[in-house]
N, C-alpha and C. Protein backbone atom coordinates (compact mmCIF):
# COMPACT_ATOMS: atom_id res chain seq x y z
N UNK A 1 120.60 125.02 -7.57
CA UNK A 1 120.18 124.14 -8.65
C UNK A 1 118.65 124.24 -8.79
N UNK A 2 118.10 124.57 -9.78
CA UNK A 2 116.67 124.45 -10.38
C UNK A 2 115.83 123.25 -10.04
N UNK A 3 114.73 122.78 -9.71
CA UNK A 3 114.17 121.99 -9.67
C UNK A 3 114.32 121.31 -10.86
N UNK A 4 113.72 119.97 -10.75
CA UNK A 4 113.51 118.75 -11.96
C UNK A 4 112.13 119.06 -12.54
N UNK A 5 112.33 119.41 -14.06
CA UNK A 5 111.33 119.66 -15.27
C UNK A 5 110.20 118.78 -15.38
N UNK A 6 110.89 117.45 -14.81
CA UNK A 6 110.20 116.06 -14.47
C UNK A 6 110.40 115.26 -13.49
N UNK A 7 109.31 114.65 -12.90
CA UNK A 7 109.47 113.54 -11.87
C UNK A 7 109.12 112.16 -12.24
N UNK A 8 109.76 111.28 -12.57
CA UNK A 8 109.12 109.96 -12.53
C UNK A 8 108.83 108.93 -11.46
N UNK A 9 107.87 108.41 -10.61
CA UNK A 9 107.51 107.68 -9.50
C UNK A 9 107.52 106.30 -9.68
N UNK A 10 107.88 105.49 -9.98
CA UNK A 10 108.25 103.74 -10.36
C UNK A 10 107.12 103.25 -9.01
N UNK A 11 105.79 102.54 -8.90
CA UNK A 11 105.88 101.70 -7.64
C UNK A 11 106.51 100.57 -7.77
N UNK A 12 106.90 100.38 -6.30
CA UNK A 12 107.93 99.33 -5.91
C UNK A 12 107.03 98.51 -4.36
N UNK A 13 105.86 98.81 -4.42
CA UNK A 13 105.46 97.70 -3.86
C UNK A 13 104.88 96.43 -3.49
N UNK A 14 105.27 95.67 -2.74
CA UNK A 14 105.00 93.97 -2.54
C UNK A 14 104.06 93.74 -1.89
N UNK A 15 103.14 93.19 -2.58
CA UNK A 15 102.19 92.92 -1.67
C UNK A 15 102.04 91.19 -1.37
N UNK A 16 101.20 90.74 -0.22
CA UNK A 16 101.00 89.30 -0.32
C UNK A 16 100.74 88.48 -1.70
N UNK A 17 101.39 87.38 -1.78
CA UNK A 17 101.05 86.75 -2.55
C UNK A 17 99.62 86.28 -3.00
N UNK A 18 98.75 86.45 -1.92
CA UNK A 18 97.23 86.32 -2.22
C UNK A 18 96.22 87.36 -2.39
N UNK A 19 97.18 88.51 -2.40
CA UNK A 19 96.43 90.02 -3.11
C UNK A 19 95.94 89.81 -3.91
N UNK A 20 94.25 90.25 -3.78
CA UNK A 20 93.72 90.05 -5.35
C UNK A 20 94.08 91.67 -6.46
N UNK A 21 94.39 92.27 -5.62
CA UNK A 21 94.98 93.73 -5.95
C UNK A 21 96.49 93.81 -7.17
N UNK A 22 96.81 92.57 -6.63
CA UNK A 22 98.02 92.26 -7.48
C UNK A 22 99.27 93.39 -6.67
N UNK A 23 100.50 93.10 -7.22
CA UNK A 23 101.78 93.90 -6.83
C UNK A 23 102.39 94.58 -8.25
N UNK A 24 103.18 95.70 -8.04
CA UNK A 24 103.73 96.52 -9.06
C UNK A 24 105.13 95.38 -8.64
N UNK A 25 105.80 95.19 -7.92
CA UNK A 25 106.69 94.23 -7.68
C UNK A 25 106.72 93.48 -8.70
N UNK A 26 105.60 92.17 -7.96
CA UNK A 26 105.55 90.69 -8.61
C UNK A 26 105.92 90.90 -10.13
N UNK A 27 104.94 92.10 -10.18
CA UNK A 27 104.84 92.12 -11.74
C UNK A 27 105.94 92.92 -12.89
N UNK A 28 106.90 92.89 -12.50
CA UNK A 28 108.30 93.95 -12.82
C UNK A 28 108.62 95.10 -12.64
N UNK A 29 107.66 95.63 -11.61
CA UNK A 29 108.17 97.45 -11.59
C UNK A 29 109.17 97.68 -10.80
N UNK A 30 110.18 96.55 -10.18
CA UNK A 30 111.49 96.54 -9.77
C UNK A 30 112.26 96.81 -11.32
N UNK A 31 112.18 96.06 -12.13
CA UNK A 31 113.38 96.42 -13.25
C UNK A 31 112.56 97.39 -14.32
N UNK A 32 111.33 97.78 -14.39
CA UNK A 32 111.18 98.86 -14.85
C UNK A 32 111.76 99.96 -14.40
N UNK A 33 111.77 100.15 -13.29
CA UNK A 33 112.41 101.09 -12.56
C UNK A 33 113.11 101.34 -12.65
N UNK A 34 114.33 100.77 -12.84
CA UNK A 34 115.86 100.10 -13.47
C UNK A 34 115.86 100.84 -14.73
N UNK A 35 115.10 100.53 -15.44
CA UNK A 35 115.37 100.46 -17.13
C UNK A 35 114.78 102.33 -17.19
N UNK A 36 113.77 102.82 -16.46
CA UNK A 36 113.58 104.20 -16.56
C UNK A 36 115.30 105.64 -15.95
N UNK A 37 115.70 104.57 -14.79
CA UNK A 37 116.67 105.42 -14.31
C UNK A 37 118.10 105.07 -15.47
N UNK A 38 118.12 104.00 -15.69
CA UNK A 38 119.32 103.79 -17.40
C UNK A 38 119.30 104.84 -18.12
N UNK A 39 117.71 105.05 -18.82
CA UNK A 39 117.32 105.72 -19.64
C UNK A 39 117.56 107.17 -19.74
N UNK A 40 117.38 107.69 -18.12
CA UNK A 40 117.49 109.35 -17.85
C UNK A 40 119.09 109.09 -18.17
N UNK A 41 119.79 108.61 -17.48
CA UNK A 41 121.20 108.90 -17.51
C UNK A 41 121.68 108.40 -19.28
N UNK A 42 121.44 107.25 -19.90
CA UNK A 42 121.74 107.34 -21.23
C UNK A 42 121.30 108.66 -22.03
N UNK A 43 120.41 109.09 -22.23
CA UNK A 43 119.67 110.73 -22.66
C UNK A 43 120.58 111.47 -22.29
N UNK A 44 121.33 111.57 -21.22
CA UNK A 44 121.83 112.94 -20.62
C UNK A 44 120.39 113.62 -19.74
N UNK A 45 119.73 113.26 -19.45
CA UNK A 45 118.63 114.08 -18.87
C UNK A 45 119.13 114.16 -16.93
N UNK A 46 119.91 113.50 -16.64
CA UNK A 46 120.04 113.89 -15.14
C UNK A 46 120.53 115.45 -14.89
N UNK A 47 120.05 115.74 -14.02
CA UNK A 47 119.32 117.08 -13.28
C UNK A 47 118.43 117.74 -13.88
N UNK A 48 117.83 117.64 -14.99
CA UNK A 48 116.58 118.01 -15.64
C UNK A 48 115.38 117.06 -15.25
N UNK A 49 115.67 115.72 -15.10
CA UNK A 49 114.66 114.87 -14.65
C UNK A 49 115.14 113.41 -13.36
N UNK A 50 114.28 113.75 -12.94
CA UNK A 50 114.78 112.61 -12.17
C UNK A 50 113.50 111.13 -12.03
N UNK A 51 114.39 110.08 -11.65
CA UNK A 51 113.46 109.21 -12.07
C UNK A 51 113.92 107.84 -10.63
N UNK A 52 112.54 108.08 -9.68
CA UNK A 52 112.59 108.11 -8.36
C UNK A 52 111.41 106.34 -7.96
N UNK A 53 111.91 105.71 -7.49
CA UNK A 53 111.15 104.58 -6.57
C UNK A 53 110.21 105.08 -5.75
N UNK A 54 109.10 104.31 -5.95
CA UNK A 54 108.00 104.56 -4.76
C UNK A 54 107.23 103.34 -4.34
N UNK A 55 106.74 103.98 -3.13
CA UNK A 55 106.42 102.62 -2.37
C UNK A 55 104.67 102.82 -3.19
N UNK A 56 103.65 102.34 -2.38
CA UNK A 56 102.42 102.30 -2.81
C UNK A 56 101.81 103.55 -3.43
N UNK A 57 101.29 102.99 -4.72
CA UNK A 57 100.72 104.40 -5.49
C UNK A 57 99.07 104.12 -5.68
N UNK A 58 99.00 103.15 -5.21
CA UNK A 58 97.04 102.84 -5.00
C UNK A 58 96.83 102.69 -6.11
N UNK A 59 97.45 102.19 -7.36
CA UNK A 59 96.91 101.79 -8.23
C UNK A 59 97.32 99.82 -8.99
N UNK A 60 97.14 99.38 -7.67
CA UNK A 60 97.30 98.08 -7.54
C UNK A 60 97.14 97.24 -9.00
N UNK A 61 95.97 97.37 -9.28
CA UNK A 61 94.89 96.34 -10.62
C UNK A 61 96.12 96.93 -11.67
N UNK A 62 96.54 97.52 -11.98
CA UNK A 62 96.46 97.99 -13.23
C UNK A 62 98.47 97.84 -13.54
N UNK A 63 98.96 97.60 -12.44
CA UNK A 63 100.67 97.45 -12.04
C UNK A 63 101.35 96.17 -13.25
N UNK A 64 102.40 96.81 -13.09
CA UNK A 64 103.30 97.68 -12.66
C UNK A 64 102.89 99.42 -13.05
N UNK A 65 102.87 99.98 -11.90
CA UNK A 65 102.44 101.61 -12.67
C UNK A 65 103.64 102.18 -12.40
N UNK A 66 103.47 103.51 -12.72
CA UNK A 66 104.37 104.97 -12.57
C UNK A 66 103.89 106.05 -12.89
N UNK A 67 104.04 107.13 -12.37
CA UNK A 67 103.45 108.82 -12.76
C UNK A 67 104.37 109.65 -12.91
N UNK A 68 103.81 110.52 -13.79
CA UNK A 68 105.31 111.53 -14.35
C UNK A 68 104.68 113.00 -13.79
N UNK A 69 105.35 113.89 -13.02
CA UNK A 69 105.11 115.35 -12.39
C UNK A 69 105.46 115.87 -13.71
N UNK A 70 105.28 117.27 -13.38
CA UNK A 70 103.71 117.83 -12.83
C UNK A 70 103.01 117.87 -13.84
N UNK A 71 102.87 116.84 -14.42
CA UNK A 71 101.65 116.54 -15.00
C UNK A 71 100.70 115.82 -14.67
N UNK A 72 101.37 114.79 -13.69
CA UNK A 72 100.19 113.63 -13.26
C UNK A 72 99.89 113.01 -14.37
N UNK A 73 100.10 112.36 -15.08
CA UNK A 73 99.82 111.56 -15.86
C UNK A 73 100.35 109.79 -15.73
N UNK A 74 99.30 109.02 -15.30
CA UNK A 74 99.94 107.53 -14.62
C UNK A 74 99.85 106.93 -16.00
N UNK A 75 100.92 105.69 -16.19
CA UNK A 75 101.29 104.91 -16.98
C UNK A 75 100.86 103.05 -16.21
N UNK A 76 100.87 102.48 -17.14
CA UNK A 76 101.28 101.10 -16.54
C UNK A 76 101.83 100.23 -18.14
N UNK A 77 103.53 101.10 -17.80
CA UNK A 77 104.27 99.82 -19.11
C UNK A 77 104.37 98.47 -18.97
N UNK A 78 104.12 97.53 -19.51
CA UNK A 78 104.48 96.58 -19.05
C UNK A 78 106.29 95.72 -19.67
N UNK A 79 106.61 96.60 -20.24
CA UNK A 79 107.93 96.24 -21.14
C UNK A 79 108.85 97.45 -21.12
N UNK A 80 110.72 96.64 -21.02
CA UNK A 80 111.29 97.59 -21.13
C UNK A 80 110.98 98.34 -22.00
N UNK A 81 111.03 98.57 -23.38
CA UNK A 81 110.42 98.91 -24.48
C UNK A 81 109.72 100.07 -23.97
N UNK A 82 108.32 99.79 -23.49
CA UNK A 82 107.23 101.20 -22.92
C UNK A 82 108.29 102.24 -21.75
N UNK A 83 108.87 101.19 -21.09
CA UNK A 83 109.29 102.25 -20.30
C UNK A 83 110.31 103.26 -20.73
N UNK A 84 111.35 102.75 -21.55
CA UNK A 84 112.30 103.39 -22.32
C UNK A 84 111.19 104.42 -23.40
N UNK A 85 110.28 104.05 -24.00
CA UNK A 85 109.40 104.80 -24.67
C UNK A 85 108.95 106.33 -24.05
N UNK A 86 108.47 106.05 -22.31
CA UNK A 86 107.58 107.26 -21.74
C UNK A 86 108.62 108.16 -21.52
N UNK A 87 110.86 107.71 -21.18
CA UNK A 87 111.52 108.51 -20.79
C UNK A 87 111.61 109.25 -21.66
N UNK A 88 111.77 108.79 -23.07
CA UNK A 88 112.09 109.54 -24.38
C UNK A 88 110.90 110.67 -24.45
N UNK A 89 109.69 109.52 -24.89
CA UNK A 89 108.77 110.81 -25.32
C UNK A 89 108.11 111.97 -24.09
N UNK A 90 107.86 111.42 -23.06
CA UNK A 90 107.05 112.09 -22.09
C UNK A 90 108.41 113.09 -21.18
N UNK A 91 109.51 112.11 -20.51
CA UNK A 91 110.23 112.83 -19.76
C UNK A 91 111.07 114.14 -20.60
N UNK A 92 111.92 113.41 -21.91
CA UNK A 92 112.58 114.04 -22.64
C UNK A 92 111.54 115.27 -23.21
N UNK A 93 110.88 114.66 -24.29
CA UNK A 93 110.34 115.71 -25.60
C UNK A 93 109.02 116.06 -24.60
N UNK A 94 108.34 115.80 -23.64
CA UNK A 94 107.21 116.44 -22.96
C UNK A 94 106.18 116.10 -23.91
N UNK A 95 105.91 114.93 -24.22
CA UNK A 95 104.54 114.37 -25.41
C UNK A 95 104.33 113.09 -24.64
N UNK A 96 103.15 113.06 -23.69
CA UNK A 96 102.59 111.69 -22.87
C UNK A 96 102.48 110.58 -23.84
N UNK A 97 102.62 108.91 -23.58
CA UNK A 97 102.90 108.15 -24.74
C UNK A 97 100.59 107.85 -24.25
N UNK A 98 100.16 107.74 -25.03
CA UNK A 98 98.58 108.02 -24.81
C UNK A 98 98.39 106.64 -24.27
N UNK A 99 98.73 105.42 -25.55
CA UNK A 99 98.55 104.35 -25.75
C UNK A 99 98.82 103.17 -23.86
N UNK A 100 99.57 104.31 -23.37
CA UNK A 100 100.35 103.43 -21.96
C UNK A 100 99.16 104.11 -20.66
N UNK A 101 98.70 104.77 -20.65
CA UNK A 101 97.42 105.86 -19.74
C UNK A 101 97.10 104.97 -19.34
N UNK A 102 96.76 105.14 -18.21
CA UNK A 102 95.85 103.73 -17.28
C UNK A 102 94.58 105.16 -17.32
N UNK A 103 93.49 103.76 -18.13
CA UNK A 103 92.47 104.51 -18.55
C UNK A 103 91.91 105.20 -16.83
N UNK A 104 91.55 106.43 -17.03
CA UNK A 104 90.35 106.87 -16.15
C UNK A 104 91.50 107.50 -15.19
N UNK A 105 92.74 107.50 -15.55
CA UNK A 105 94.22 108.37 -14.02
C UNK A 105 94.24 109.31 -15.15
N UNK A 106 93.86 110.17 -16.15
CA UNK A 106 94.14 111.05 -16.75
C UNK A 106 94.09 112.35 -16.11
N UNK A 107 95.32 113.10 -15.88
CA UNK A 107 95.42 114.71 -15.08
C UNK A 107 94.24 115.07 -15.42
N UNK A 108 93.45 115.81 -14.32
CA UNK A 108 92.39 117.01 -14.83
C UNK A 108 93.14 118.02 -14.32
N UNK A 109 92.77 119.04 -15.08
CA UNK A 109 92.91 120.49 -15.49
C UNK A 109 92.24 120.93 -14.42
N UNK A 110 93.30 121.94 -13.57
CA UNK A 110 92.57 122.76 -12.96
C UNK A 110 91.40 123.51 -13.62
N UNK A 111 90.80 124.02 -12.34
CA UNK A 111 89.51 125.12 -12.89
C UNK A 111 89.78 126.39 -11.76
N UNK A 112 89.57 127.29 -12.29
CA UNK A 112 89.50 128.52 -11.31
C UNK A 112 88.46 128.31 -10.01
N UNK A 113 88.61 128.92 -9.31
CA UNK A 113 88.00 128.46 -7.90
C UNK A 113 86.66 129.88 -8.26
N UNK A 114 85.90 129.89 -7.99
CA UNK A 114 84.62 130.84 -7.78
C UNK A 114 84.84 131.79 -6.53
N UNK A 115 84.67 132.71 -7.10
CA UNK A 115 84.89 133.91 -5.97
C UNK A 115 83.88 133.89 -4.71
């Protein structure tokens, strides 16, 4: 079997209630998570993409997040809506939704290394 065209990373972690960091948890990236893995399987996209739980993605402030391979491109939806949005456009058709970018996590482009 071929690798997955796409990876989606959901964080799924809890942090103390007195995190000033905040939680992807508290803040719904348990049923986002949910609503992204619905989505692959409503599409038909399973074994072309898979759409995977993760524990800490260090991007606390900005949660609920998620990142889509191999592009690297991090999201933070805050609605089923966005998330059903990034499977369609980003996982499915391969077009990042711009508007969802957690400003400043944008993939850089490799550069050739100097001889």
């Amino acid at each position: 079997m071929p690798p997955f065209e796409r990876h989606l990373f959901s964080c799924l972690n809890a942090r103390t209630p007195d995190d000033p960091r905040g939680s992807c948890t508290a803040h719904g990236g348990e049923r986002l998570a949910e609503v992204a893995r619905e989505e692959v399987h409503r599409l038909g996209l399973k074994g072309k993409v898979r759409a995977n739980k993760a524990g800490c993605l260090d991007a606390c402030g900005h949660g609920p997040v998620c990142v889509v391979y191999p592009e690297a491109v991090w999201y933070a939806p805050r609605t089923d809506e966005d998330m059903r949005e990034i499977v369609a456009s980003h996982l499915r058709d391969g077009c990042p939704v711009e508007r969802l970018i957690i400003p400043g996590y944008a993939a850089k482009k490799a550069t050739p290394e100097a001889p």
